[in-house]
C-alpha atoms as a PDB file:
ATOM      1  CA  UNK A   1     165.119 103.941  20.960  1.00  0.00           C
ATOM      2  CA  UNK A   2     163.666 101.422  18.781  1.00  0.00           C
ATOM      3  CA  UNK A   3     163.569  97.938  20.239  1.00  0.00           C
ATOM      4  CA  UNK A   4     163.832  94.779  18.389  1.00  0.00           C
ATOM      5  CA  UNK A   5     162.152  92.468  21.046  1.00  0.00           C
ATOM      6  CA  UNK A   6     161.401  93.234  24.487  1.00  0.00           C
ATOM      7  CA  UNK A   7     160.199  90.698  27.415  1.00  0.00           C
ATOM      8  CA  UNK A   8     157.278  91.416  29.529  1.00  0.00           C
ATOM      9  CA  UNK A   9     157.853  89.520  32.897  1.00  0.00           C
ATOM     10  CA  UNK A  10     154.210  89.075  34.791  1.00  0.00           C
ATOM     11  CA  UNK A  11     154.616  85.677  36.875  1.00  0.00           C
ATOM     12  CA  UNK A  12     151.029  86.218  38.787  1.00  0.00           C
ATOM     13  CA  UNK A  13     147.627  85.928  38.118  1.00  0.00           C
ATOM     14  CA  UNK A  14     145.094  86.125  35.137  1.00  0.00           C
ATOM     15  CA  UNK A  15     143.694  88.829  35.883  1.00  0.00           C
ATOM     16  CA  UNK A  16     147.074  90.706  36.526  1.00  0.00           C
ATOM     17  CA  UNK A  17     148.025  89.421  33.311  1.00  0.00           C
ATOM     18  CA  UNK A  18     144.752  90.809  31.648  1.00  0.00           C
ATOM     19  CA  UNK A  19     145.185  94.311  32.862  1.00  0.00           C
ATOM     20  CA  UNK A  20     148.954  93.915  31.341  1.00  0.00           C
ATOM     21  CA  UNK A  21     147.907  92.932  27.598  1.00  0.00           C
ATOM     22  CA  UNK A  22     147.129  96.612  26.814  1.00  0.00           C
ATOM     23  CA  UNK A  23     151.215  97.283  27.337  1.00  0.00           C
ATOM     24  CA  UNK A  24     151.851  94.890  24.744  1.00  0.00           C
ATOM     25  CA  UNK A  25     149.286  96.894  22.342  1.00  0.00           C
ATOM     26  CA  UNK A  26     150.750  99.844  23.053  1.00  0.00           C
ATOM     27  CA  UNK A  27     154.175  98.904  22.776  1.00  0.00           C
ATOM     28  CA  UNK A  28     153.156  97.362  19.416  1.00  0.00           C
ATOM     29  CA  UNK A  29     151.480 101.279  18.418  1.00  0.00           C
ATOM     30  CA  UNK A  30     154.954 102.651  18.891  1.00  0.00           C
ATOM     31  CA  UNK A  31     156.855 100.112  17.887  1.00  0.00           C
ATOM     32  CA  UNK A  32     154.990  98.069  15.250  1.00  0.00           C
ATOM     33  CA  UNK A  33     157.732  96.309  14.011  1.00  0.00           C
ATOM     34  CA  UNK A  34     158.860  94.869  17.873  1.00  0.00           C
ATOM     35  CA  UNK A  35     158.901  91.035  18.890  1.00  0.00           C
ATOM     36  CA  UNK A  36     157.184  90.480  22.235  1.00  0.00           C
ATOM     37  CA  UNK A  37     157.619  87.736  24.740  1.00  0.00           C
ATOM     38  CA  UNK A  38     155.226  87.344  27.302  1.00  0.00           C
ATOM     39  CA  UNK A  39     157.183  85.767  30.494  1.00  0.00           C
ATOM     40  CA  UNK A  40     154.366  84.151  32.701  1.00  0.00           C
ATOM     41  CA  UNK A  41     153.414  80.903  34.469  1.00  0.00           C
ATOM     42  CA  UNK A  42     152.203  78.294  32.612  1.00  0.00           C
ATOM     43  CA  UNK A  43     147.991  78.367  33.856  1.00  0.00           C
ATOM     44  CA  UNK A  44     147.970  82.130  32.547  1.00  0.00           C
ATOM     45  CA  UNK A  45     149.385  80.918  28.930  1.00  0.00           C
ATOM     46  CA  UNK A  46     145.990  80.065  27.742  1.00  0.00           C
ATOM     47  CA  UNK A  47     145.412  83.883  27.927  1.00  0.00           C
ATOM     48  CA  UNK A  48     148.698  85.495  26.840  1.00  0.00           C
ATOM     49  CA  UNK A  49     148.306  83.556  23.619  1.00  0.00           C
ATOM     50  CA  UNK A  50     144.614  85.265  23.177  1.00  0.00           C
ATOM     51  CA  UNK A  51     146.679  88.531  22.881  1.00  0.00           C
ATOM     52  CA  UNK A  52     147.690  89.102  18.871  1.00  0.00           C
ATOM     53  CA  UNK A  53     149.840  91.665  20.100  1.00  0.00           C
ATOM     54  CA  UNK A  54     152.238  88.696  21.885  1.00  0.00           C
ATOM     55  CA  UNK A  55     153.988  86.908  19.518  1.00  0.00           C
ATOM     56  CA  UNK A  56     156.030  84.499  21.816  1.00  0.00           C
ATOM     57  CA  UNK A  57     154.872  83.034  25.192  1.00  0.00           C
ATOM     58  CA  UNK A  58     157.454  81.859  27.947  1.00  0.00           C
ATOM     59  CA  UNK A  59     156.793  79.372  30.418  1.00  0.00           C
ATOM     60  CA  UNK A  60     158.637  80.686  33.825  1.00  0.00           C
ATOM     61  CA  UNK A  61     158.330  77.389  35.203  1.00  0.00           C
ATOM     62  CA  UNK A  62     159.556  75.225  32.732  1.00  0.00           C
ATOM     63  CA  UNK A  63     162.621  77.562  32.906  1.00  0.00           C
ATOM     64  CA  UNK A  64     163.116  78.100  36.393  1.00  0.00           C
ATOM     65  CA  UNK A  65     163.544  74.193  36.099  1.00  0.00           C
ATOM     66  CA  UNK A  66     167.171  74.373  34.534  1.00  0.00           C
ATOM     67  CA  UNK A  67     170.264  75.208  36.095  1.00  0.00           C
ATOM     68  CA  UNK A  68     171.048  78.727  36.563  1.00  0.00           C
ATOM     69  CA  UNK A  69     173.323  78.824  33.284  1.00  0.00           C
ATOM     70  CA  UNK A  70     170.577  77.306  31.130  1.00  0.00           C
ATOM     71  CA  UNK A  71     168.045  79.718  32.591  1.00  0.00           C
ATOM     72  CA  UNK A  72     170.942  82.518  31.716  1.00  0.00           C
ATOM     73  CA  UNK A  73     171.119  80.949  28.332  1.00  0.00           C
ATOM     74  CA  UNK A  74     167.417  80.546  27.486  1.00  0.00           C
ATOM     75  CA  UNK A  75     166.677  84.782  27.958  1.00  0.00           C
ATOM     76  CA  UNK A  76     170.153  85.339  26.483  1.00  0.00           C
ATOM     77  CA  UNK A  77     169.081  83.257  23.645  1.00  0.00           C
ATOM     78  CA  UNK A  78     165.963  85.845  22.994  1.00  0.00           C
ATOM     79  CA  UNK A  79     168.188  88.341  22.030  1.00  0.00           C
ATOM     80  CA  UNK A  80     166.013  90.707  23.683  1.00  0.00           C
ATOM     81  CA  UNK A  81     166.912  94.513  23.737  1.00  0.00           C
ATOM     82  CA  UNK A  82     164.979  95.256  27.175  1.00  0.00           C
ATOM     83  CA  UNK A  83     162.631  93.514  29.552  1.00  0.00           C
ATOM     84  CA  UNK A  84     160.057  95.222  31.739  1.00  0.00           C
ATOM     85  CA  UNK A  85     159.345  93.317  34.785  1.00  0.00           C
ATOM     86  CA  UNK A  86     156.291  94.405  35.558  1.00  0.00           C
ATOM     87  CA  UNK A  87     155.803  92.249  38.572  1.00  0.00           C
ATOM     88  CA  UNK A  88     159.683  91.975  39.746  1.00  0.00           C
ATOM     89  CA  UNK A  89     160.670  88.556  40.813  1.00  0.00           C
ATOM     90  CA  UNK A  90     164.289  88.632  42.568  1.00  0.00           C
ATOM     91  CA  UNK A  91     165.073  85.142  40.490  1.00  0.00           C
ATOM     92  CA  UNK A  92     164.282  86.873  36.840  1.00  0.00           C
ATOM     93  CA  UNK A  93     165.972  90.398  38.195  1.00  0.00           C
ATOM     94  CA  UNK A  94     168.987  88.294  38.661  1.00  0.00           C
ATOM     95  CA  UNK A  95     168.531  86.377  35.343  1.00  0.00           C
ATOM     96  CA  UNK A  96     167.799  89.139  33.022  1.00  0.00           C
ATOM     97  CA  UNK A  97     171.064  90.597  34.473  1.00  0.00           C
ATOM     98  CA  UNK A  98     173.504  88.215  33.667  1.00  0.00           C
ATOM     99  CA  UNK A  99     171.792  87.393  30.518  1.00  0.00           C
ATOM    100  CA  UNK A 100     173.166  90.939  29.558  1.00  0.00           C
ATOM    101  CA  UNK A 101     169.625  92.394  28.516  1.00  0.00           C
ATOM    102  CA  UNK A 102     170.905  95.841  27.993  1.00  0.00           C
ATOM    103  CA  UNK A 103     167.565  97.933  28.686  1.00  0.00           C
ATOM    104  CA  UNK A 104     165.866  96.351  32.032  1.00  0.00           C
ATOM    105  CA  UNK A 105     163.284  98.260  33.707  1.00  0.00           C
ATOM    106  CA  UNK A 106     161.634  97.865  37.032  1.00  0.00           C
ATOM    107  CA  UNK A 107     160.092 100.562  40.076  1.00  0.00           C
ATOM    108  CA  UNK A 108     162.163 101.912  42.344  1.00  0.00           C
ATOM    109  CA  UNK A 109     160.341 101.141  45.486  1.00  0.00           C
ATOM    110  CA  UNK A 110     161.646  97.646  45.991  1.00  0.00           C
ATOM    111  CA  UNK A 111     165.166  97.527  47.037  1.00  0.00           C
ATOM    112  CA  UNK A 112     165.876  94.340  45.178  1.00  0.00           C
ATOM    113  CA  UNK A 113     165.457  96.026  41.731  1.00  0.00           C
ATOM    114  CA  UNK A 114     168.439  98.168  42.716  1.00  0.00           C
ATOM    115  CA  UNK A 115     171.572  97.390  41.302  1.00  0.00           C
ATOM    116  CA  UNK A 116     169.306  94.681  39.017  1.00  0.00           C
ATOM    117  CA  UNK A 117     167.664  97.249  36.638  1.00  0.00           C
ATOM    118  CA  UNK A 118     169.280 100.149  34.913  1.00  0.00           C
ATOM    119  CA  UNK A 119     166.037 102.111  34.168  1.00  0.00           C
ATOM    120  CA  UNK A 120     164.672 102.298  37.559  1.00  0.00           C
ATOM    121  CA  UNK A 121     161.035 103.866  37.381  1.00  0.00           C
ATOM    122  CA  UNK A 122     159.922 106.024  40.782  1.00  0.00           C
ATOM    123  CA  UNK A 123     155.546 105.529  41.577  1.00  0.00           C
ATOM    124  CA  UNK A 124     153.520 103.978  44.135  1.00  0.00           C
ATOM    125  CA  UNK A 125     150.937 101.422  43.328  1.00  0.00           C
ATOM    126  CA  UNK A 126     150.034 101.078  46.765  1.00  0.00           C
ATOM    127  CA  UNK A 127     149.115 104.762  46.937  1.00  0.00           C
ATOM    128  CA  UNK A 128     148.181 105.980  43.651  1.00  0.00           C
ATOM    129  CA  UNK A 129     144.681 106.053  42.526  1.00  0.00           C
ATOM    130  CA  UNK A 130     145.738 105.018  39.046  1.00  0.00           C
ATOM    131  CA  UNK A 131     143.988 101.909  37.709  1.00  0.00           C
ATOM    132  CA  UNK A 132     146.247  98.843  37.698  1.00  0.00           C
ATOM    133  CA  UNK A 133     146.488  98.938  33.674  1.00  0.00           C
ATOM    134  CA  UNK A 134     147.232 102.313  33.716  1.00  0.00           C
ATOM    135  CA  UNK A 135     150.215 102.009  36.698  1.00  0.00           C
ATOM    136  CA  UNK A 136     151.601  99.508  34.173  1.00  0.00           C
ATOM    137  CA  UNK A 137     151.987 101.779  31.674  1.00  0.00           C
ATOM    138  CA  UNK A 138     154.122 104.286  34.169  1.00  0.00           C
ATOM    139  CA  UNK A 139     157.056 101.420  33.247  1.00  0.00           C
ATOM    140  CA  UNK A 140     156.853 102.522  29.674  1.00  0.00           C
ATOM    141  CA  UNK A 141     158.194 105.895  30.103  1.00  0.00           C
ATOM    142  CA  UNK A 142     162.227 104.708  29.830  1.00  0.00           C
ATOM    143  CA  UNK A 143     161.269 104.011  25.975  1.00  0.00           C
ATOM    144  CA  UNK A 144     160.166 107.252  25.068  1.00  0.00           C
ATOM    145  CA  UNK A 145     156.527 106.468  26.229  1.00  0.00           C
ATOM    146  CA  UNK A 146     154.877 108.626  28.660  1.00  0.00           C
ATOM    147  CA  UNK A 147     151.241 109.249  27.463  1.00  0.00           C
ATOM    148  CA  UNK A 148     148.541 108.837  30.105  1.00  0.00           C
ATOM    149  CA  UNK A 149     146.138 106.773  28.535  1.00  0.00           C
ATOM    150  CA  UNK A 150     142.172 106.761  29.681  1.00  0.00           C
ATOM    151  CA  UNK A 151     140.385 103.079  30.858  1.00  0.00           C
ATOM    152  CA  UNK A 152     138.094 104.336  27.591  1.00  0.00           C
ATOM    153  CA  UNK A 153     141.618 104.210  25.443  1.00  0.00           C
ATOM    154  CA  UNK A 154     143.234 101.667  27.519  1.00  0.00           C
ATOM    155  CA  UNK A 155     140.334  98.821  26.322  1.00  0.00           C
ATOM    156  CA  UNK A 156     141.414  99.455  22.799  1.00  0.00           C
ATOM    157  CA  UNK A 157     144.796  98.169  23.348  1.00  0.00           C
ATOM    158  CA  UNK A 158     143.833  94.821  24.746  1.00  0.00           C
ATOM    159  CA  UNK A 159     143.955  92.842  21.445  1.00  0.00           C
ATOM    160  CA  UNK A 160     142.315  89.724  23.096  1.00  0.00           C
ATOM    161  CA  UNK A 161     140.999  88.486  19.541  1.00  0.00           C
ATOM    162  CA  UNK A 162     142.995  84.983  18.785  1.00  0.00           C
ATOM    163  CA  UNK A 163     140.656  81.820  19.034  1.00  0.00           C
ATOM    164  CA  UNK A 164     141.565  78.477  19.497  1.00  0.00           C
ATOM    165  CA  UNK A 165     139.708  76.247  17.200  1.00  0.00           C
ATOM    166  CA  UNK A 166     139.835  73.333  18.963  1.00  0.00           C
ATOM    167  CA  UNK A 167     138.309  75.488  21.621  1.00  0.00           C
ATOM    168  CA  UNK A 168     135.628  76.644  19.403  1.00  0.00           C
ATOM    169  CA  UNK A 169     134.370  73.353  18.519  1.00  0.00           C
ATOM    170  CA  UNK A 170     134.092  71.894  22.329  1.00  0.00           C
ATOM    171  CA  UNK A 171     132.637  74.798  23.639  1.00  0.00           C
ATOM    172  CA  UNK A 172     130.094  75.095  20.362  1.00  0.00           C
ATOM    173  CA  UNK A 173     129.412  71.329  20.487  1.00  0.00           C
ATOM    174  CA  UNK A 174     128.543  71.906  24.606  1.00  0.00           C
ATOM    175  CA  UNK A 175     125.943  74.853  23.860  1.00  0.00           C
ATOM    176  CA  UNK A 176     124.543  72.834  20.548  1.00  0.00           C
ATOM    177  CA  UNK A 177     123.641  70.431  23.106  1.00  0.00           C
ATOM    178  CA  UNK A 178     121.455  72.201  25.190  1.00  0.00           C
ATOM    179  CA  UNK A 179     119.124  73.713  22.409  1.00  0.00           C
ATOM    180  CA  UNK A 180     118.346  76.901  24.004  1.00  0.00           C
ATOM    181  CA  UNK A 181     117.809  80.542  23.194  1.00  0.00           C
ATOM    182  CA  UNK A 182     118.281  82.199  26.465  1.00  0.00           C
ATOM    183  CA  UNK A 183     120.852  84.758  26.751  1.00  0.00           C
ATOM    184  CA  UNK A 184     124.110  83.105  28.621  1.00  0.00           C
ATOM    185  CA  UNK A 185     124.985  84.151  31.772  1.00  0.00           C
ATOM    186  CA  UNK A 186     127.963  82.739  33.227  1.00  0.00           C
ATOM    187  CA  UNK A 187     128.809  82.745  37.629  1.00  0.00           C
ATOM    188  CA  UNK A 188     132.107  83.015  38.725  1.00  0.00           C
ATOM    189  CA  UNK A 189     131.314  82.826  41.993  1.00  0.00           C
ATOM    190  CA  UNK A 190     134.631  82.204  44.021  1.00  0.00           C
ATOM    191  CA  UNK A 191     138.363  83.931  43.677  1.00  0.00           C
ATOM    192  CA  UNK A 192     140.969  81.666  45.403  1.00  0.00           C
ATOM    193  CA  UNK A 193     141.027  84.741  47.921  1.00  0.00           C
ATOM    194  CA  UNK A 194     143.040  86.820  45.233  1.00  0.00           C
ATOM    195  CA  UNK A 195     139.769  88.997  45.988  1.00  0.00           C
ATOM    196  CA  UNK A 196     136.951  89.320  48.831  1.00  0.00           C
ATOM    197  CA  UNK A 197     133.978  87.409  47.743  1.00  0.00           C
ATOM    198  CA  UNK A 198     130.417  87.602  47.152  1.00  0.00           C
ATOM    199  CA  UNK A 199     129.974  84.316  48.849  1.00  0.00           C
ATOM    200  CA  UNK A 200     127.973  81.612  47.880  1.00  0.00           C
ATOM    201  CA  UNK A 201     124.309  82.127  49.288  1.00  0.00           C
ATOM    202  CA  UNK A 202     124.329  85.170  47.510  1.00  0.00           C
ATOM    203  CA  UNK A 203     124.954  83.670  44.477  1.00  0.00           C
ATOM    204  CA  UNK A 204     122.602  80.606  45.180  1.00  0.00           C
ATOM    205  CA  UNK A 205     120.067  83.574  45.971  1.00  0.00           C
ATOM    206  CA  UNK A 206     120.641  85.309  42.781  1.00  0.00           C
ATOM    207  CA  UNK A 207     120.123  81.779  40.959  1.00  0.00           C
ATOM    208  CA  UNK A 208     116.823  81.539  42.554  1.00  0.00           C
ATOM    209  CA  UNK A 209     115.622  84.333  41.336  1.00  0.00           C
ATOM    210  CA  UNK A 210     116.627  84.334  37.902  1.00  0.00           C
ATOM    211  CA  UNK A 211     113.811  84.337  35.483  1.00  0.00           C
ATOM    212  CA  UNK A 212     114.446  80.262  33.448  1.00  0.00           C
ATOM    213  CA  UNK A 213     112.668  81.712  30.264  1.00  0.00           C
ATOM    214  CA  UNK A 214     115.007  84.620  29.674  1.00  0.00           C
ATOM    215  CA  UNK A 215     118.430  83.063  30.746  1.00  0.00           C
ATOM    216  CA  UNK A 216     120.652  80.167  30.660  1.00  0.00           C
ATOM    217  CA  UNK A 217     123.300  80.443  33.626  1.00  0.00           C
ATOM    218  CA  UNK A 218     126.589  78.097  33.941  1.00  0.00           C
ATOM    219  CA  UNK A 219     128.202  78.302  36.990  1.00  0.00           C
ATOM    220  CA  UNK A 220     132.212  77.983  36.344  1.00  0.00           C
ATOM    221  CA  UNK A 221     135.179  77.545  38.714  1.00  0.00           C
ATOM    222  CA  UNK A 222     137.910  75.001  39.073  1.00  0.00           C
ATOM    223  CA  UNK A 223     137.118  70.817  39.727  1.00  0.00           C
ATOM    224  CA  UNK A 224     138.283  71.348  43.239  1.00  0.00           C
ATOM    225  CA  UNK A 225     135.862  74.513  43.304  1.00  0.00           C
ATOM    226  CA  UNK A 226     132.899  72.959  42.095  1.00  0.00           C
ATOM    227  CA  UNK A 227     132.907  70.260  45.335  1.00  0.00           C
ATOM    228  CA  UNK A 228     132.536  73.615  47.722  1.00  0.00           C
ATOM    229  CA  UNK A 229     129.930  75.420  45.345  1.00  0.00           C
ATOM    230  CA  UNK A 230     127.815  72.221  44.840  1.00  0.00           C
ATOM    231  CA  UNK A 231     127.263  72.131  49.081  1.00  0.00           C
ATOM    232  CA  UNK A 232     125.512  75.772  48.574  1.00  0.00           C
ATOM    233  CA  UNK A 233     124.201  76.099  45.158  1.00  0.00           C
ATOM    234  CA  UNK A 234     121.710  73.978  43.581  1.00  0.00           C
ATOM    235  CA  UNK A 235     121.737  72.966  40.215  1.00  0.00           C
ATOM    236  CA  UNK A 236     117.801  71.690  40.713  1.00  0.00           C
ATOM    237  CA  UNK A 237     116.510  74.421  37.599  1.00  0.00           C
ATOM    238  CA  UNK A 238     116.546  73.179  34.242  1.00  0.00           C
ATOM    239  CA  UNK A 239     118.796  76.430  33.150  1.00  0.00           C
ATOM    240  CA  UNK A 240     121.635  76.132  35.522  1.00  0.00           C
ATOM    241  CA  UNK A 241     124.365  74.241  34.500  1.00  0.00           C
ATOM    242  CA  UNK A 242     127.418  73.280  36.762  1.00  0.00           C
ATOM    243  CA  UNK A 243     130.256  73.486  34.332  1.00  0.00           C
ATOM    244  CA  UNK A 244     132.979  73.577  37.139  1.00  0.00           C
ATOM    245  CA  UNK A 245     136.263  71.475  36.085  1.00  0.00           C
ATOM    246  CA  UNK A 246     134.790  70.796  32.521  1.00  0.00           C
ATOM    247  CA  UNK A 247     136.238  73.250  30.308  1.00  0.00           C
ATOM    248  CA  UNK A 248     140.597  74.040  29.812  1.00  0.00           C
ATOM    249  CA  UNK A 249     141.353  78.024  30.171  1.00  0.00           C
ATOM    250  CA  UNK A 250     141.625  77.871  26.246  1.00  0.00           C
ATOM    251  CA  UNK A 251     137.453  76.835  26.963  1.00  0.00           C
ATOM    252  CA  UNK A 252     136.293  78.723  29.455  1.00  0.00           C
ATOM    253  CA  UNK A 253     137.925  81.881  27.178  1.00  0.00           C
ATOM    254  CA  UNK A 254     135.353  80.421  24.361  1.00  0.00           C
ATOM    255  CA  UNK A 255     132.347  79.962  26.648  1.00  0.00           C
ATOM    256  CA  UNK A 256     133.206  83.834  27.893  1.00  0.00           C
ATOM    257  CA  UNK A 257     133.152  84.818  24.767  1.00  0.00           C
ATOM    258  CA  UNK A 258     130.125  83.495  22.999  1.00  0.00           C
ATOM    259  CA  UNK A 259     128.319  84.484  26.342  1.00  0.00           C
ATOM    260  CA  UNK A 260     126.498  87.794  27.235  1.00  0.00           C
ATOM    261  CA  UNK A 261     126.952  88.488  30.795  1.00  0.00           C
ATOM    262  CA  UNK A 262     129.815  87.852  33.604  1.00  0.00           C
ATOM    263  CA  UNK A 263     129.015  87.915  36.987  1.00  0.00           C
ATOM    264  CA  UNK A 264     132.158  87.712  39.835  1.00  0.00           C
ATOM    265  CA  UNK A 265     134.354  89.338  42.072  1.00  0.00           C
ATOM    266  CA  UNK A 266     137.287  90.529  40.525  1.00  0.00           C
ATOM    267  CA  UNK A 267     139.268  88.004  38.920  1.00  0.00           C
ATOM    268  CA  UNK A 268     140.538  86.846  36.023  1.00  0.00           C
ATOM    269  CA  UNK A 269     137.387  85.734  34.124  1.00  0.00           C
ATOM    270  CA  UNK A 270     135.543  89.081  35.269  1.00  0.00           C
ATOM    271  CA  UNK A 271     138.948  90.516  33.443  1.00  0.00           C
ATOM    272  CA  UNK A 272     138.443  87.915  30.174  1.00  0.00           C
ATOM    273  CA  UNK A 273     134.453  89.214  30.375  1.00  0.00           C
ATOM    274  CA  UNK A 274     135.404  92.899  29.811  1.00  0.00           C
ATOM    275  CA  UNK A 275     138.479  92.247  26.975  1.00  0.00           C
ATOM    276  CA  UNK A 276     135.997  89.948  25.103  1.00  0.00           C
ATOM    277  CA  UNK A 277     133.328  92.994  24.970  1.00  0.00           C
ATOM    278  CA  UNK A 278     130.767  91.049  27.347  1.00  0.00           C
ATOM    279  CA  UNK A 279     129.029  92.498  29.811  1.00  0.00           C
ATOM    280  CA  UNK A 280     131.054  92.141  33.148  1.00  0.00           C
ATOM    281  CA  UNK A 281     129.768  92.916  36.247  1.00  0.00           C
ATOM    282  CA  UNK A 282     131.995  92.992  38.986  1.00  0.00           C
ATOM    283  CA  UNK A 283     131.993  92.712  42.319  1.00  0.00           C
ATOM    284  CA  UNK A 284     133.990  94.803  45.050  1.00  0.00           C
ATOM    285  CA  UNK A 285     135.124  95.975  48.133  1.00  0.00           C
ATOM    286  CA  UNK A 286     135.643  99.865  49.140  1.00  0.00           C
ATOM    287  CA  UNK A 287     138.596  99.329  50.509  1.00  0.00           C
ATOM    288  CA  UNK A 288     141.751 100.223  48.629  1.00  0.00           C
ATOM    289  CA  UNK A 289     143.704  98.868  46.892  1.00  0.00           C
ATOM    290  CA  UNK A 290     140.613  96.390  46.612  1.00  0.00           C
ATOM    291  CA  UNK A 291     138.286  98.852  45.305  1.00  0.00           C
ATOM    292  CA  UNK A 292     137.171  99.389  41.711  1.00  0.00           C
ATOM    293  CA  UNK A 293     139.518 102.638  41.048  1.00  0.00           C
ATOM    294  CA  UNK A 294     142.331 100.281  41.069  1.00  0.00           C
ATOM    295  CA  UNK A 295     140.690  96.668  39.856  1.00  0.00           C
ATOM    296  CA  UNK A 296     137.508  97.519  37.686  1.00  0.00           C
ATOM    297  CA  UNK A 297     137.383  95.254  34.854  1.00  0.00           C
ATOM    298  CA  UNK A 298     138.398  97.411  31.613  1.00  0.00           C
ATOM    299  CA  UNK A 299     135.983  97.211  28.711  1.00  0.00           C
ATOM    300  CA  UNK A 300     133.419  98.698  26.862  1.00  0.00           C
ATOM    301  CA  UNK A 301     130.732  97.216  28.303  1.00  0.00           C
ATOM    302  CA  UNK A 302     131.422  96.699  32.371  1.00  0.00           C
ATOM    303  CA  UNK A 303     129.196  97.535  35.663  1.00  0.00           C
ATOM    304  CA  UNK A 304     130.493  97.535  39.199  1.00  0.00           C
ATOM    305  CA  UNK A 305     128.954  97.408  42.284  1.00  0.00           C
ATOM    306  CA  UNK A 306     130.578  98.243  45.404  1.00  0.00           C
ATOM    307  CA  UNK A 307     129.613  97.247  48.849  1.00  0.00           C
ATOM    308  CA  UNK A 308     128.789  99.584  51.502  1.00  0.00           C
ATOM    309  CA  UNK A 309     131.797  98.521  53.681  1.00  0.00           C
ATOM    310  CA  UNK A 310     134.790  95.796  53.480  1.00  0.00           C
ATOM    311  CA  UNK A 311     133.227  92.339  55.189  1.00  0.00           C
ATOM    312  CA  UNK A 312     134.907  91.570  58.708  1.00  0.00           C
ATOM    313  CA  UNK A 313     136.415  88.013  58.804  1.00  0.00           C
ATOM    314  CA  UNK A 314     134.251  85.018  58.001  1.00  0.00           C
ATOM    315  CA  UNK A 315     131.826  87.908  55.843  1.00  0.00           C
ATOM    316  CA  UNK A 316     130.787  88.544  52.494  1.00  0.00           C
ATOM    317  CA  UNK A 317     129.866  91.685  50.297  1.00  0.00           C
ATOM    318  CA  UNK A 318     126.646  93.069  50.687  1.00  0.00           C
ATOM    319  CA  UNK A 319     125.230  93.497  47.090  1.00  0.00           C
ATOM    320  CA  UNK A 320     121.803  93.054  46.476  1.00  0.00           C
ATOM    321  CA  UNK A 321     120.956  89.865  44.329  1.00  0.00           C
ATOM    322  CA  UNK A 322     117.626  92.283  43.077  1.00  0.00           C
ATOM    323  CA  UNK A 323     119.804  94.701  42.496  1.00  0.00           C
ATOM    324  CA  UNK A 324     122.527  92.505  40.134  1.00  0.00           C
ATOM    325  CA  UNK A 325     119.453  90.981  38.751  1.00  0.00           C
ATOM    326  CA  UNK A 326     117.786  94.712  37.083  1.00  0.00           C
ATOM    327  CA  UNK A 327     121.327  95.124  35.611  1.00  0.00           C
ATOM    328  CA  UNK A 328     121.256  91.460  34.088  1.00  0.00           C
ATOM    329  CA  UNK A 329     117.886  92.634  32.558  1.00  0.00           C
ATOM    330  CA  UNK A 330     118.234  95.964  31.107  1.00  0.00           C
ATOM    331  CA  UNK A 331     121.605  94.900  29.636  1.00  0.00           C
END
């Protein structure tokens, strides 16, 4: 088979959609000549469009707006020879259907995809101690593609190399500003419960302790973030800088990027950290499917620490700030 365009269908999160990029390199590797449209929400396009290997992004919910024969007529319109839903959503099975896509591709282990998808792919996620990136892959094998890529290979793939200039200049304009020459360290210190948390008096702790001569340290998260984090960390030390709600995804990629260390739990900037080749240090939970097997950040240049034991309702990991702090460093 040799596909003209195929659409990759991920309607979660940023970092799901991270750990999905390296398909689209991959897919590019064997078929360099193939279109590919990235089929997300709109908060994660930001980071789809970072990927050269993506040449067209979709907007599910702009779509999913229409009536169901404009829907039908926008994927028809692709002209796409196969889609891989990669995180199956009933409403796109159903679309991609009657929009006649002639290759479709899904698992097997959710009986909605039956009768949907003609290339129906058999694996667990839930009990395979495959890395998410590389479970994604397992959806490639109905085009010829069954290679089991390493995390080492798999970071090659991720492509995550297209700036926004307008980006560029904010972000450069903000660090002009505050004259320094410490190393940048940025804290990502909550996850909108996509993952179990640090918590915030360990990060207020870590703060603390930071040497001010040898780093400058923003502390990112959403506007409606920054209100909880400001009622536990203190922004009192003239190298910590409460950047929640000021930058757009497109800025917070440039501020990841120009940065050298990434502190958080494991979401979607830990993710951006490791593609960008910055030191990420992540944050997790033994537990599976929590744990690092499954969610490490994938890059070149990544350290994980695991707690002892999952936290119990109402607690946090138990990492050692000291401990975070040698890594910060010797990096």
């Amino acid at each position: 088979m040799n596909p003209n365009t195929i659409i990759i269908s991920r309607t979660d999160s940023i970092g799901d959609v991270m750990l999905t990029l390296p398909m689209c390199g991959i897919l590019k590797k064997h078929f360099p000549n193939v279109k590919i449209v990235f089929l997300a929400k709109a908060y994660t396009q930001a980071v789809v469009e970072s990927c050269e290997h993506v040449d067209v992004f979709l907007n599910w919910e702009k779509i999913s707006e229409g009536s169901p024969g404009s829907q039908i007529e926008i994927l028809r319109k692709i002209g796409a020879d196969v889609i891989i839903h990669v995180f199956p959503r009933k409403e796109i099975l159903w679309l991609a259907k009657r929009a006649h896509i002639p290759f479709r591709v899904a698992t097997a282990g959710r009986l909605y995809t039956i009768g949907k998808c003609n290339k129906l792919v058999f694996f667990s996620r839930k009990k395979s101690s495959l890395h998410e990136s590389q479970l994604n892959l397992k959806l490639l094998k109905p085009l010829g593609i069954d290679h089991e890529y390493s995390l080492s290979e798999l970071c090659n793939f991720y492509g995550f190399s297209k700036i926004n200039e307008s980006a560029k200049i904010v972000v450069s304009d903000y660090l002009n500003s505050l004259q320094g020459e410490r190393r940048k360290v940025i804290l990502h210190p909550l996850s909108k419960g996509s993952a179990p948390e640090w918590g915030l008096k360990n990060f207020e702790a870590l703060i603390q302790i930071i040497p001010e001569q040898q780093f400058e340290v923003f502390v990112t998260g959403t506007k409606e973030e920054g209100e909880k984090i400001r009622e536990v960390i203190s922004f009192n030390k003239p190298n910590v800088h409460d950047v929640t709600g000021k930058f757009s995804l497109n800025e917070l990629i440039e501020l990841i990027r120009v940065s050298d260390l990434l502190i958080a739990a494991s979401t979607g900037p830990l993710h951006i950290a490791a593609a960008c080749g910055v030191h990420a240090i992540g944050l997790y939970s033994p537990k599976r499917p929590l744990h690092p097997g499954r969610w490490s950040p994938l890059g070149k240049h990544t350290t994980v620490f695991v707690a002892q034991k999952h936290p119990l309702k109402g607690e946090k990991l138990t990492i050692s700030p000291h401990e975070i702090l040698k890594v910060m460093q010797s990096s």
